[in-house]
N, C-alpha and C. Protein backbone atom coordinates (compact mmCIF):
# COMPACT_ATOMS: atom_id res chain seq x y z
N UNK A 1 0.84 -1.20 0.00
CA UNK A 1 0.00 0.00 0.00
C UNK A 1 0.87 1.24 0.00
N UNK A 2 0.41 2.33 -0.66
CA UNK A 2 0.98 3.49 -1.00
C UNK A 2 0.88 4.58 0.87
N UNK A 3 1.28 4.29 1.05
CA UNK A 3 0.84 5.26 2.73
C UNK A 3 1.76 6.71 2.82
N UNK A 4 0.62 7.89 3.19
CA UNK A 4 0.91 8.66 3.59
C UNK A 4 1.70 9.27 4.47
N UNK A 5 2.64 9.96 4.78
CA UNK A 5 3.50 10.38 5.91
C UNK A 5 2.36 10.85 7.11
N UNK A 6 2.72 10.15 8.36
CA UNK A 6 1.98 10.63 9.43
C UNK A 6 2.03 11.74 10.00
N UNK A 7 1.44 12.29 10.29
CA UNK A 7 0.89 13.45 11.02
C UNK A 7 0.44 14.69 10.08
N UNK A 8 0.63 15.84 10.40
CA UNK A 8 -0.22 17.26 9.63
C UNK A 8 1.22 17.26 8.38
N UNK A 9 0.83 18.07 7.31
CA UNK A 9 1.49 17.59 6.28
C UNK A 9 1.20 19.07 5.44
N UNK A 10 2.38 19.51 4.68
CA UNK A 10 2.19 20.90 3.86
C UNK A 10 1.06 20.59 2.94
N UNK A 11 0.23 20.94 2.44
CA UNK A 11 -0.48 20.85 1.16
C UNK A 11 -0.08 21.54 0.09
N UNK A 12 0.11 20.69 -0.94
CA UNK A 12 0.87 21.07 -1.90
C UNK A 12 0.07 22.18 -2.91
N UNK A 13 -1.37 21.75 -2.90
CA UNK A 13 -2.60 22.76 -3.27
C UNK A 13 -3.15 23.45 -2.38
N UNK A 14 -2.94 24.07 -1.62
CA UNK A 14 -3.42 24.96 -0.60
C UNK A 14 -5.33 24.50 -0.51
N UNK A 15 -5.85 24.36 0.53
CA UNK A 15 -7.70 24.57 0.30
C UNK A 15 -7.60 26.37 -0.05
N UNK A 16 -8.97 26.42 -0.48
CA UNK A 16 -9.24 28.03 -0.33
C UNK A 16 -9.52 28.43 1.05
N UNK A 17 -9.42 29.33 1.35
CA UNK A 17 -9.65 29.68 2.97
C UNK A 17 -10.64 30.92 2.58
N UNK A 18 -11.39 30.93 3.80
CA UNK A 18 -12.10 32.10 3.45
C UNK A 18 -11.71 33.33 3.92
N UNK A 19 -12.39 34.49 3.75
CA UNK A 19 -13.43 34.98 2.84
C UNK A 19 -13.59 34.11 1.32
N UNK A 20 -14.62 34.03 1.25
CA UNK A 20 -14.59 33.01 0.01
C UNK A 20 -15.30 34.60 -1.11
N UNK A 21 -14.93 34.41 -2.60
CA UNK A 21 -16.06 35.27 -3.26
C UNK A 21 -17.41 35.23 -3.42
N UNK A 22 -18.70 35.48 -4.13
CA UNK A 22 -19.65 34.92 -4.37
C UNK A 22 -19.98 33.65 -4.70
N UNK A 23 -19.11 33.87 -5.91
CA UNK A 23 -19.11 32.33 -6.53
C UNK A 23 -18.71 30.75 -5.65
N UNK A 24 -17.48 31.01 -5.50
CA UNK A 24 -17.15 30.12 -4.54
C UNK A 24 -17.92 30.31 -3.93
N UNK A 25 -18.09 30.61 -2.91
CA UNK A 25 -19.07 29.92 -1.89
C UNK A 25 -20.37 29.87 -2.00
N UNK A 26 -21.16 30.32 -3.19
CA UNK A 26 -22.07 29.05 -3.99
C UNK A 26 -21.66 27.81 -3.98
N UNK A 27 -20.63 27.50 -4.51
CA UNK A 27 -19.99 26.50 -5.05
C UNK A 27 -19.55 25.65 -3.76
N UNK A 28 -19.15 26.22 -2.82
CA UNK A 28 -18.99 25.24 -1.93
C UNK A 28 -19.75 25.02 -0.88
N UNK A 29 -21.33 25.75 -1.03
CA UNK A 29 -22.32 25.44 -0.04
C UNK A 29 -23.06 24.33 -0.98
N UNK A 30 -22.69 24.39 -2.28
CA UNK A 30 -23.63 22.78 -3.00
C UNK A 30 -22.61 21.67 -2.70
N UNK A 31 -21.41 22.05 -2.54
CA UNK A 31 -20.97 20.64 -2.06
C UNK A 31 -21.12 20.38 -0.70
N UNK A 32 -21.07 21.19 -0.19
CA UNK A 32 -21.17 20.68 1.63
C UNK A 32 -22.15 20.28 2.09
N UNK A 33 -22.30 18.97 2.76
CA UNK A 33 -23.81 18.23 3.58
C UNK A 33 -24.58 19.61 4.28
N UNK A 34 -25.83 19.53 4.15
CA UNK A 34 -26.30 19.81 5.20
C UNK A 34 -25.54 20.26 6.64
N UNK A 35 -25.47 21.04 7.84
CA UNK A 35 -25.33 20.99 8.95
C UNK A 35 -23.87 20.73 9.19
N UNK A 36 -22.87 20.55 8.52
CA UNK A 36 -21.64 20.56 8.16
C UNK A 36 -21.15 21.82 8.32
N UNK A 37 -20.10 22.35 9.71
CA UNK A 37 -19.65 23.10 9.84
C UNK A 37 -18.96 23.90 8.92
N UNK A 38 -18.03 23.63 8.37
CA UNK A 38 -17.47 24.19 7.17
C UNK A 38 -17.03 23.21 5.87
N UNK A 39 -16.66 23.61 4.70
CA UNK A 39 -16.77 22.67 3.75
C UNK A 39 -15.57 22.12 3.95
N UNK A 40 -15.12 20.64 3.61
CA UNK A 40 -14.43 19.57 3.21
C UNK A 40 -13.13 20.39 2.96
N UNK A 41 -11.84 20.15 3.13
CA UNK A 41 -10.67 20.23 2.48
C UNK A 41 -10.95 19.98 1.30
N UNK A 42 -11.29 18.46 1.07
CA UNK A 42 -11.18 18.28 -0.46
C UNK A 42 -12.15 18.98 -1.33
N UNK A 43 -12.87 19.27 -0.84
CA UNK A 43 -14.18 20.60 -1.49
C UNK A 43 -13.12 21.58 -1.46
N UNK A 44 -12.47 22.13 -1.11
CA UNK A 44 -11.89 23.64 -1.12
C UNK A 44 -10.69 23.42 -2.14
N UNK A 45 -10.15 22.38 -2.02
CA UNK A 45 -8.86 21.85 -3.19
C UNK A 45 -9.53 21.66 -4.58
N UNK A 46 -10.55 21.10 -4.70
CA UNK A 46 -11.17 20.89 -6.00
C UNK A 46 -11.89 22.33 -6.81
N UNK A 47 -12.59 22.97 -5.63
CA UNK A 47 -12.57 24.20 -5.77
C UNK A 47 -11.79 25.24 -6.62
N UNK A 48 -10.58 25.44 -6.77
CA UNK A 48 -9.34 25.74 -6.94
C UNK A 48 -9.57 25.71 -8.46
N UNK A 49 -10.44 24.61 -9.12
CA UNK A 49 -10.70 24.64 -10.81
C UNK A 49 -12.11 25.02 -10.76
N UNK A 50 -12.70 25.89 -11.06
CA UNK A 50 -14.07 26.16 -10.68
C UNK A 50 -14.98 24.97 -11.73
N UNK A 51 -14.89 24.51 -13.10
CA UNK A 51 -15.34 24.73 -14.00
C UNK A 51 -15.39 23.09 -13.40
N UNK A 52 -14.73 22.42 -13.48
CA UNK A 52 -14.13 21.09 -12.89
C UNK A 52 -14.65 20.84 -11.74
N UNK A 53 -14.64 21.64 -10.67
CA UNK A 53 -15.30 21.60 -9.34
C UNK A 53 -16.55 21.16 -9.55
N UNK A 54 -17.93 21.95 -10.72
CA UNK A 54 -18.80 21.96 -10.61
C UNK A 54 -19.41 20.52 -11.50
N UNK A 55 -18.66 20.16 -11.91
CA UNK A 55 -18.94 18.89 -12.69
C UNK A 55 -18.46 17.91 -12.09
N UNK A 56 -17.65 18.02 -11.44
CA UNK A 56 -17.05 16.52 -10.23
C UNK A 56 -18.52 16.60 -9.05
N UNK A 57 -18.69 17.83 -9.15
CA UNK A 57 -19.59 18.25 -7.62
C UNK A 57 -21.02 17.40 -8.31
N UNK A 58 -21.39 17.56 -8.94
CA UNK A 58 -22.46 16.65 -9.71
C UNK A 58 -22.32 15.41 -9.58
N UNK A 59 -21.38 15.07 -10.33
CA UNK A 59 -21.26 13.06 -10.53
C UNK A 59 -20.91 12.85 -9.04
N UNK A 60 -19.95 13.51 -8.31
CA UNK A 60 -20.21 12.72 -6.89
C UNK A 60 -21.22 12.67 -5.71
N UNK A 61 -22.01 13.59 -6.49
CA UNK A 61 -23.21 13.99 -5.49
C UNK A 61 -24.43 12.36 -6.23
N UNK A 62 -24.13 11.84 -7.36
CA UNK A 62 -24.74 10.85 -7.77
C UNK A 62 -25.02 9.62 -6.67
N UNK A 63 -23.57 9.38 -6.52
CA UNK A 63 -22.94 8.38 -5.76
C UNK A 63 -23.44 8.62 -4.13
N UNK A 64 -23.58 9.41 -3.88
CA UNK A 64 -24.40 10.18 -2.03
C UNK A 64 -25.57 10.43 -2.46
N UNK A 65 -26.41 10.46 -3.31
CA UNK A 65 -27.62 10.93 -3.25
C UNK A 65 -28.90 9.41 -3.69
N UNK A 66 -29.90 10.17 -3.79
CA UNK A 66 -30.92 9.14 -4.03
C UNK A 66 -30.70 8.55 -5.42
N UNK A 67 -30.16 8.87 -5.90
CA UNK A 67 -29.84 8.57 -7.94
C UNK A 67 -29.22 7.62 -7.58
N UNK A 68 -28.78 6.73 -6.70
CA UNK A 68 -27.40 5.90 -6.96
C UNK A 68 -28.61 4.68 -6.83
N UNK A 69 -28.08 3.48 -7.71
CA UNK A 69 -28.84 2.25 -7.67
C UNK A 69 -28.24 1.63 -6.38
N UNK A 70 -27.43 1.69 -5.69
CA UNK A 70 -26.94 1.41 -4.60
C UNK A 70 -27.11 1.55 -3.46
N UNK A 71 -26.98 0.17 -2.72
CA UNK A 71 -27.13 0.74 -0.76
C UNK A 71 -26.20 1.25 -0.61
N UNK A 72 -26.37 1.72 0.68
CA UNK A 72 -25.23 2.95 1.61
C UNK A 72 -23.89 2.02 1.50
N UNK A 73 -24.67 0.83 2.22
CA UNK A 73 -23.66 -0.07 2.63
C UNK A 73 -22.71 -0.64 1.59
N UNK A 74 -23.22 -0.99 0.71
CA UNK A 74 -22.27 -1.33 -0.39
C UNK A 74 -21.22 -0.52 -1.09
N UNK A 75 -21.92 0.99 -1.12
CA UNK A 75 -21.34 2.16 -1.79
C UNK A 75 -20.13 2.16 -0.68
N UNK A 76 -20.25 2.06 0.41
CA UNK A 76 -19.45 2.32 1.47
C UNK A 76 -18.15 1.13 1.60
N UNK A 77 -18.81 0.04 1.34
CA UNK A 77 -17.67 -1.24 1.08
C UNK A 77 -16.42 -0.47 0.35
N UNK A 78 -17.42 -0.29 -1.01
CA UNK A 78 -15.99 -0.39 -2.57
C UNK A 78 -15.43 1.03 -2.48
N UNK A 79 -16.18 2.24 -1.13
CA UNK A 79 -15.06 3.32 -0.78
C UNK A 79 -14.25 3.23 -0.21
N UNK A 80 -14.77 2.65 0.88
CA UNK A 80 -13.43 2.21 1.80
C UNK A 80 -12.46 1.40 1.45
N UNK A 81 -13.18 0.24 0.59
CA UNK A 81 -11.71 -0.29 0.08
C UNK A 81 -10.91 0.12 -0.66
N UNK A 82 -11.35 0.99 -2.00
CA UNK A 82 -10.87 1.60 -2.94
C UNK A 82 -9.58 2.53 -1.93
N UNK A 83 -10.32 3.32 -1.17
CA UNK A 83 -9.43 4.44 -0.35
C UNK A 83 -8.16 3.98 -0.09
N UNK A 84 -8.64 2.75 1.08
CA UNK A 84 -7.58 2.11 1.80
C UNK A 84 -6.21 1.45 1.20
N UNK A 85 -6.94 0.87 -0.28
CA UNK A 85 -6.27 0.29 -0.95
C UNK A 85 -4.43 1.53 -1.80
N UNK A 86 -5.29 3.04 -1.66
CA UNK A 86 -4.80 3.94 -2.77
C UNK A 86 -4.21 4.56 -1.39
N UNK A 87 -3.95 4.06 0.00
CA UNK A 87 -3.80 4.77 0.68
C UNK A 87 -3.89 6.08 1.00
N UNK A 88 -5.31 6.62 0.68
CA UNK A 88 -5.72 7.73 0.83
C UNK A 88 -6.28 8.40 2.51
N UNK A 89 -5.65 8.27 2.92
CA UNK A 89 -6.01 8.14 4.48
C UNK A 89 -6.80 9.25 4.42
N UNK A 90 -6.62 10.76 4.05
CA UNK A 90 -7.80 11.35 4.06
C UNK A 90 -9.43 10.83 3.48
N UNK A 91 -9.62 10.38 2.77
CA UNK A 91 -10.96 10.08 2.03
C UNK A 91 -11.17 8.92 2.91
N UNK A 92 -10.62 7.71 3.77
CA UNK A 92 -10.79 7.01 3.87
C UNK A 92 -11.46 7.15 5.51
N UNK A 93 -10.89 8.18 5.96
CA UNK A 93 -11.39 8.67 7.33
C UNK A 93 -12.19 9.46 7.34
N UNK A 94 -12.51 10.19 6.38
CA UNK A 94 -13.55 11.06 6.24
C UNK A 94 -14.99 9.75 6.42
N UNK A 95 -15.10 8.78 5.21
CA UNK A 95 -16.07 8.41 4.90
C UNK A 95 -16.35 7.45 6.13
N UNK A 96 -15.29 6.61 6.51
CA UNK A 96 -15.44 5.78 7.97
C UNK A 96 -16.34 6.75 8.84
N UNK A 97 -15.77 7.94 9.42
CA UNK A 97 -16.21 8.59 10.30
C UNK A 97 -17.99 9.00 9.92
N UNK A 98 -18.12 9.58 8.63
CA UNK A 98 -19.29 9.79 8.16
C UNK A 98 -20.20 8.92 7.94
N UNK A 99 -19.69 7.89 7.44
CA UNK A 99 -20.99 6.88 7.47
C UNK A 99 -20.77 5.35 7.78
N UNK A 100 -19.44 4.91 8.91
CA UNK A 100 -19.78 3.62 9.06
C UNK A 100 -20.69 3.49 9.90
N UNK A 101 -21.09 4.12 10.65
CA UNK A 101 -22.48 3.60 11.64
C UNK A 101 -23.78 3.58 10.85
N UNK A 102 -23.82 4.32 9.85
CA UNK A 102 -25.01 4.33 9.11
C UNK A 102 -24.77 3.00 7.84
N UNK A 103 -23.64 2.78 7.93
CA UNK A 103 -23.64 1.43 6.84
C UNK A 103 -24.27 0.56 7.79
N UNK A 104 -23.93 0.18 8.79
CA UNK A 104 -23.90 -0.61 9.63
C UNK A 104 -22.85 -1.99 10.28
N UNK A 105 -21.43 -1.01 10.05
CA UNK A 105 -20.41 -1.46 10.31
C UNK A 105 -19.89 -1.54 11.51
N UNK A 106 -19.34 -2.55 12.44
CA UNK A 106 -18.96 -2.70 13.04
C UNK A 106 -17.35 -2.32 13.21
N UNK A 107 -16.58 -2.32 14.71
CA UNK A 107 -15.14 -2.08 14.26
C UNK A 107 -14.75 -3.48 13.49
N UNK A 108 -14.90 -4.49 13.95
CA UNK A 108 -14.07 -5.53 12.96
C UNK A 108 -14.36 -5.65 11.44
N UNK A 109 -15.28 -4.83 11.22
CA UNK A 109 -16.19 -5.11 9.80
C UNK A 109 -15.34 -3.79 9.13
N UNK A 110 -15.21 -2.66 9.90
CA UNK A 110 -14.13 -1.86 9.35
C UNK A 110 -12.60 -1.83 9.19
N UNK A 111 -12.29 -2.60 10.12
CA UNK A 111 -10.82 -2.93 9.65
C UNK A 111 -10.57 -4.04 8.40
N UNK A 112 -11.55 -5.17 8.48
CA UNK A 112 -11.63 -5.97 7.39
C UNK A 112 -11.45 -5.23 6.00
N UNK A 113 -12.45 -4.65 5.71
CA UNK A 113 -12.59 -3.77 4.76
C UNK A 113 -10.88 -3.72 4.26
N UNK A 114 -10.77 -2.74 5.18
CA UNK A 114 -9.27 -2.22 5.10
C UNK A 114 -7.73 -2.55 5.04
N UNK A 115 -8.11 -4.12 5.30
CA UNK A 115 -6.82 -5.08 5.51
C UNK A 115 -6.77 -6.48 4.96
N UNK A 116 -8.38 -6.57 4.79
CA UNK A 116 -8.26 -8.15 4.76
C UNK A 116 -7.63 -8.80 2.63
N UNK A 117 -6.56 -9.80 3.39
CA UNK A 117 -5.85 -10.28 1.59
C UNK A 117 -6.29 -11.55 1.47
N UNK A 118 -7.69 -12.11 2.20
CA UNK A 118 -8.29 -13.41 1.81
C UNK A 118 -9.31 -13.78 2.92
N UNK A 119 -9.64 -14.67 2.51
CA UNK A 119 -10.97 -14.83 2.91
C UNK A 119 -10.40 -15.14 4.68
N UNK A 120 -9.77 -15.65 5.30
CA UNK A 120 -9.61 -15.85 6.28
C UNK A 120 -9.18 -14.29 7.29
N UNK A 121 -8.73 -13.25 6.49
CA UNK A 121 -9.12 -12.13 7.50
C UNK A 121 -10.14 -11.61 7.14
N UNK A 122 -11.55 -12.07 6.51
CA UNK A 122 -12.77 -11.16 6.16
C UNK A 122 -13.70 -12.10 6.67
N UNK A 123 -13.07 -12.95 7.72
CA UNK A 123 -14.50 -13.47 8.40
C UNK A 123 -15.56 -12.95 9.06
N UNK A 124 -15.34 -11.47 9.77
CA UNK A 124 -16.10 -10.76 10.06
C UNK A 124 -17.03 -10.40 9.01
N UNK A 125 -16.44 -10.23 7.62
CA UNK A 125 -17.73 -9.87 6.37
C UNK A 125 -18.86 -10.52 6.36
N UNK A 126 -19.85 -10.29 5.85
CA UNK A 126 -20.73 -10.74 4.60
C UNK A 126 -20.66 -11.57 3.68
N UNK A 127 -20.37 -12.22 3.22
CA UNK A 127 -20.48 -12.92 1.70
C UNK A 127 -20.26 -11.35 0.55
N UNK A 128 -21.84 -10.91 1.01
CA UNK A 128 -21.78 -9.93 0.14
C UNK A 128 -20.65 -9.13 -0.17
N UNK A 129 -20.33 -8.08 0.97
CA UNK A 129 -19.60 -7.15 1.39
C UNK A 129 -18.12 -7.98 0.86
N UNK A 130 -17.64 -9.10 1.77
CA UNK A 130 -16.28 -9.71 0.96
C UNK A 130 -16.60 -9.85 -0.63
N UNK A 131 -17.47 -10.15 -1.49
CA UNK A 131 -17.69 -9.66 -2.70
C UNK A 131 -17.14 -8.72 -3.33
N UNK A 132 -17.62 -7.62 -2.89
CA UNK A 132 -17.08 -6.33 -3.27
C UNK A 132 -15.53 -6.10 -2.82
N UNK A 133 -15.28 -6.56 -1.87
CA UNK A 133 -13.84 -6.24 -1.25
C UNK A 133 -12.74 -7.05 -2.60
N UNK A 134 -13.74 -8.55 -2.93
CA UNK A 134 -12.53 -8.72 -3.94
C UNK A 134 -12.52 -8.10 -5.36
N UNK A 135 -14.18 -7.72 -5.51
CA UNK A 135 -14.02 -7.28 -6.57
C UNK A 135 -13.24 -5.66 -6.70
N UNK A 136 -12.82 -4.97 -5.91
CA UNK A 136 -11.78 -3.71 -6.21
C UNK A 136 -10.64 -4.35 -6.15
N UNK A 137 -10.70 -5.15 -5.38
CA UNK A 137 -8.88 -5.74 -5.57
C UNK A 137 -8.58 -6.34 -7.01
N UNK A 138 -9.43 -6.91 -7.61
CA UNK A 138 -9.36 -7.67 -9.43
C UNK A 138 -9.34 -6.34 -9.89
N UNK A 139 -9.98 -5.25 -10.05
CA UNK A 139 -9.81 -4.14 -10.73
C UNK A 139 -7.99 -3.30 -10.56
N UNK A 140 -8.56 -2.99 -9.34
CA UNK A 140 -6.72 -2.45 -8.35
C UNK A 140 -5.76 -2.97 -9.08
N UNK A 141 -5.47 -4.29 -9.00
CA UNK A 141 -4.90 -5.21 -9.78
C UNK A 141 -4.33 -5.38 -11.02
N UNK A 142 -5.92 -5.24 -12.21
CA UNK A 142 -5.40 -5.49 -13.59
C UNK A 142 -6.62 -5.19 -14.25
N UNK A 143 -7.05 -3.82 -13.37
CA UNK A 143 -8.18 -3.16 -14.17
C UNK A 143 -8.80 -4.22 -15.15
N UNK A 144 -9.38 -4.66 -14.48
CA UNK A 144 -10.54 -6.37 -15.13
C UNK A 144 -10.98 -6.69 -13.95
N UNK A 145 -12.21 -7.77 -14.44
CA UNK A 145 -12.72 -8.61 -13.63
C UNK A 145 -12.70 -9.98 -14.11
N UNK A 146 -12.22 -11.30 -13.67
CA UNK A 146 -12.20 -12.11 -14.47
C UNK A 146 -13.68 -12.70 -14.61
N UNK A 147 -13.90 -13.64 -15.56
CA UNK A 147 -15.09 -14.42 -15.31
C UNK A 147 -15.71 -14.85 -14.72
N UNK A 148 -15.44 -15.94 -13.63
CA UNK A 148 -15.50 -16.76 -12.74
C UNK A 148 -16.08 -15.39 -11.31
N UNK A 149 -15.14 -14.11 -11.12
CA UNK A 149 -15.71 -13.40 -10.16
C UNK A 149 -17.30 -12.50 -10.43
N UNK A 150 -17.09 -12.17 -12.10
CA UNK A 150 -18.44 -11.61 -12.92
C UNK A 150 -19.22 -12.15 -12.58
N UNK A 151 -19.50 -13.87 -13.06
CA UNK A 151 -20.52 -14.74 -12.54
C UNK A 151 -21.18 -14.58 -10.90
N UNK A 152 -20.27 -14.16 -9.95
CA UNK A 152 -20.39 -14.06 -9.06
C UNK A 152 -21.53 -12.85 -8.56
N UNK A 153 -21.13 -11.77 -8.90
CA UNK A 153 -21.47 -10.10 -8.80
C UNK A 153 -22.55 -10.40 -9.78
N UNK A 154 -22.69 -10.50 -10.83
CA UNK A 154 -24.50 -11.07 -11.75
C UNK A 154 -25.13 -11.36 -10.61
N UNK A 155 -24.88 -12.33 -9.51
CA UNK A 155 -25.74 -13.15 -8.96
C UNK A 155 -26.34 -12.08 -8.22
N UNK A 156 -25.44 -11.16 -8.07
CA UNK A 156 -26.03 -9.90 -6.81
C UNK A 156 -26.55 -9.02 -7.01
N UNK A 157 -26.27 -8.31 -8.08
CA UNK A 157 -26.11 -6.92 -8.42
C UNK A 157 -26.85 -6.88 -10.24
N UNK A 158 -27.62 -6.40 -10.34
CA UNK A 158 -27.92 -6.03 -11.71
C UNK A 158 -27.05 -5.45 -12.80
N UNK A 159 -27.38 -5.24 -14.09
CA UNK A 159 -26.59 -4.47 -15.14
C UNK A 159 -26.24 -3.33 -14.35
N UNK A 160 -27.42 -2.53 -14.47
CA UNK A 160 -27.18 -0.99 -13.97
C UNK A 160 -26.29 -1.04 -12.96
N UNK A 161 -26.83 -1.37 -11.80
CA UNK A 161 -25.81 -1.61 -10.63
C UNK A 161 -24.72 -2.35 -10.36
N UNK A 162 -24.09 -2.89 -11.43
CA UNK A 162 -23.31 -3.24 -11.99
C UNK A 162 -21.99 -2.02 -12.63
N UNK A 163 -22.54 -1.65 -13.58
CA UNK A 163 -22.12 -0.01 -13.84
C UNK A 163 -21.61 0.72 -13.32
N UNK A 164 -22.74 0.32 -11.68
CA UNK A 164 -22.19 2.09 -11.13
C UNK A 164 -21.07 1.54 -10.25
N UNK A 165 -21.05 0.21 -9.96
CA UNK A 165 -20.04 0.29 -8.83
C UNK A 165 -19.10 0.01 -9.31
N UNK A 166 -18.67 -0.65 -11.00
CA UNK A 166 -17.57 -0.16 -11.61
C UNK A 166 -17.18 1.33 -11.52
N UNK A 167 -17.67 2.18 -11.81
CA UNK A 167 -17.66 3.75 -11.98
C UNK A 167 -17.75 3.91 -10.51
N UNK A 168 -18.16 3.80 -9.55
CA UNK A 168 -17.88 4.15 -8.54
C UNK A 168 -16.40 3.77 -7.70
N UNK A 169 -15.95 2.71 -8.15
CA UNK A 169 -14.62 2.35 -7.75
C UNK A 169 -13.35 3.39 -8.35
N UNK A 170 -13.46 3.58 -9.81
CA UNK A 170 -12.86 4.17 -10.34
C UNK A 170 -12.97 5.86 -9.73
N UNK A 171 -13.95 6.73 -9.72
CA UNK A 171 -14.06 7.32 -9.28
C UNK A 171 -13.77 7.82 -8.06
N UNK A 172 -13.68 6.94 -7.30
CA UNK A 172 -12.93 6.68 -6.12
C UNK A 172 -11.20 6.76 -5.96
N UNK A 173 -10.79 5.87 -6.90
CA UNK A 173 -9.45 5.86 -7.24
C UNK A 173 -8.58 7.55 -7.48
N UNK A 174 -9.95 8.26 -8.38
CA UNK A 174 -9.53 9.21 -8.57
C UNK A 174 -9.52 10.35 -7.61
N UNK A 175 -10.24 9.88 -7.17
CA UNK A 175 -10.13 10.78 -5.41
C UNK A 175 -9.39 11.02 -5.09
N UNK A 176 -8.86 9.53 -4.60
CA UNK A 176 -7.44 9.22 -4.35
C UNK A 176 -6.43 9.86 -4.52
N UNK A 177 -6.32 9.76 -5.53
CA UNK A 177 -4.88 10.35 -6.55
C UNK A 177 -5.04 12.03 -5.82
N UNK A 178 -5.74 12.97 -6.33
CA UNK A 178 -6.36 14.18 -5.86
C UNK A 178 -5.87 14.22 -3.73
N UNK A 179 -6.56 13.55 -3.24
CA UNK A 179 -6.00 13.36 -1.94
C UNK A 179 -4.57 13.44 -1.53
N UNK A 180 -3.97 11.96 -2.30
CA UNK A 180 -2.62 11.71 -1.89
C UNK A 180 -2.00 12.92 -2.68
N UNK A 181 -1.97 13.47 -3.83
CA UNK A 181 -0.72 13.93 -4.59
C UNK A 181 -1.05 15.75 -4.16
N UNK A 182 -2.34 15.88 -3.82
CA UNK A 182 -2.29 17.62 -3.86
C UNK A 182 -2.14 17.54 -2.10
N UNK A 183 -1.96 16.43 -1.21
CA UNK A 183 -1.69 16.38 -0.01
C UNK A 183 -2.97 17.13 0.99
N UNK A 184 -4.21 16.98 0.44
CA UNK A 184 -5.35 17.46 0.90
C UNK A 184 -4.62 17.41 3.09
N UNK A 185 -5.05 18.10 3.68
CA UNK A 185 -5.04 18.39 4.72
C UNK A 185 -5.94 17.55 5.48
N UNK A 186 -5.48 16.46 6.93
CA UNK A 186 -6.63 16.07 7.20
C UNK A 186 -7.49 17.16 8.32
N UNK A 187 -9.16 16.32 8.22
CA UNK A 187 -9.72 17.29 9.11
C UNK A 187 -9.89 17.03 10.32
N UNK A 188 -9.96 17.60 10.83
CA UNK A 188 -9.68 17.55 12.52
C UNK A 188 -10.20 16.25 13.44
N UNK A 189 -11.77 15.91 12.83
CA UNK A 189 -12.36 15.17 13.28
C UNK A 189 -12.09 13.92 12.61
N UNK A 190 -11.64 13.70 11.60
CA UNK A 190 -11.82 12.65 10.70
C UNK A 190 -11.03 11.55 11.88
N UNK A 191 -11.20 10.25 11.29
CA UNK A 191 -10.56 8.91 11.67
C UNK A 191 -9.07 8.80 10.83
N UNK A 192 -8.24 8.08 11.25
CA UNK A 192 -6.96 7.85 11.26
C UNK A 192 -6.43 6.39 10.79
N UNK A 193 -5.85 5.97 9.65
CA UNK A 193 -5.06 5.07 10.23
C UNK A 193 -4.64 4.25 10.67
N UNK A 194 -4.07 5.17 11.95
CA UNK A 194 -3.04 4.67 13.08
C UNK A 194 -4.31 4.12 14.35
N UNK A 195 -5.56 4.51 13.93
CA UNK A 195 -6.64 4.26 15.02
C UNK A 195 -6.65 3.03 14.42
N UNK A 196 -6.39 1.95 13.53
CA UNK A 196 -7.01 0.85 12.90
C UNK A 196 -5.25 0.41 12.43
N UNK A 197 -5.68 -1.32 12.21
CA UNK A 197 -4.12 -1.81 11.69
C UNK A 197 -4.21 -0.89 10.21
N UNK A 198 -2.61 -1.11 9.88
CA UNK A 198 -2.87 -0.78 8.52
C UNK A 198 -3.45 -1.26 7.25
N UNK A 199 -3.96 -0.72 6.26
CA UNK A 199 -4.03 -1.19 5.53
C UNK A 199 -3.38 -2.35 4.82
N UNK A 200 -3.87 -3.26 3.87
CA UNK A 200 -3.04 -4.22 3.58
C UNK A 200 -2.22 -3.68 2.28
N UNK A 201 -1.20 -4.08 1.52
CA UNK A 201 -0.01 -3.89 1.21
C UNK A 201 -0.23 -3.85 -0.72
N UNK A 202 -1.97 -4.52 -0.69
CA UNK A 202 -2.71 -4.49 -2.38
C UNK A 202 -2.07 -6.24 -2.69
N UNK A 203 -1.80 -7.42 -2.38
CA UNK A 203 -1.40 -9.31 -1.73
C UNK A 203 -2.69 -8.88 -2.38
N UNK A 204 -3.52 -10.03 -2.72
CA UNK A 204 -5.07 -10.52 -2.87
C UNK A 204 -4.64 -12.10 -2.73
């Protein structure tokens, strides 16, 4: 696994800080939840391209909103793993903190996620949920899915929903990249890490 240097870290893209202008902060009150003290680091880094901002701010609002053919829980599997996998420790603590209780994850069900390289550390999973865990690792891997795992994911998941959690993995990945390389800042509250073993090393 690609891992981040621990602790607070320069950002290589600065967030915007406020005073924000008009625009911006249009722009970053449609990305921010509801009741959300101030917007996201990575909202304020993406920010930074306005034109780009507002079209990422769309398709990822797909993936969180009612449009997604997807449960929470699942969407939440192939983030966390995707994250963990790209060692994105920001995105990966953000989303733990935000919605593993609403997936309905447990701590062992969240470290799994995050570590497990076979079926014998994902005994805490699902069937399902280990599903998805291998299917980002076949992608991670060699961007494919082989046959034998396809057959598998048919059994679960429809065309459409099929689709999205290809595109949602990827999308994810690209997070990633954005996270680790512009050195997004973590946020104060987010989860860590060093609170959980590490990630596993991308072994399947």
């Amino acid at each position: 696994m690609k891992t981040v240097a621990d602790g607070e870290r320069l950002p290589r893209i600065p967030p915007l800080a406020p005073p924000y202008d008009e625009a911006t902060a249009q722009r970053l009150a449609k990305m921010t939840p509801p009741g959300a003290p101030e917007p996201l680091a990575l909202f304020r880094v993406i920010a930074r391209n306005a034109a780009l901002s507002d079209r990422a701010s769309a398709f990822g609002a797909h993936f969180l909103g009612r449009g997604s053919t997807l449960s929470l829980r699942d969407r939440e599997v192939v983030i966390d793993r995707v994250t963990a996998r790209c060692g994105a420790e920001y995105e990966w603590g953000v989303h733990v903190t935000a919605f593993a209780a609403a997936a309905g994850f447990d701590e062992a069900q969240i470290r799994a996620i995050a570590i497990a390289s076979g079926s014998s550390d994902a005994v805490s999973l699902a069937p399902r949920d280990h599903l998805l865990v291998r299917m980002v690792d076949e992608l991670d891997a060699s961007a494919d899915i082989g046959d034998a795992l396809w057959r598998e994911l048919e059994s679960e998941w429809n065309a459409e929903q099929l689709i999205e959690l290809l595109v949602l993995a990827g999308w994810y990945r690209a997070i990633s990249y954005v996270c680790n390389a512009a050195r997004v800042p973590f946020e104060h509250w987010q989860r860590r890490f060093d609170a959980a073993p590490q990630p596993h090393d991308g072994e399947t």
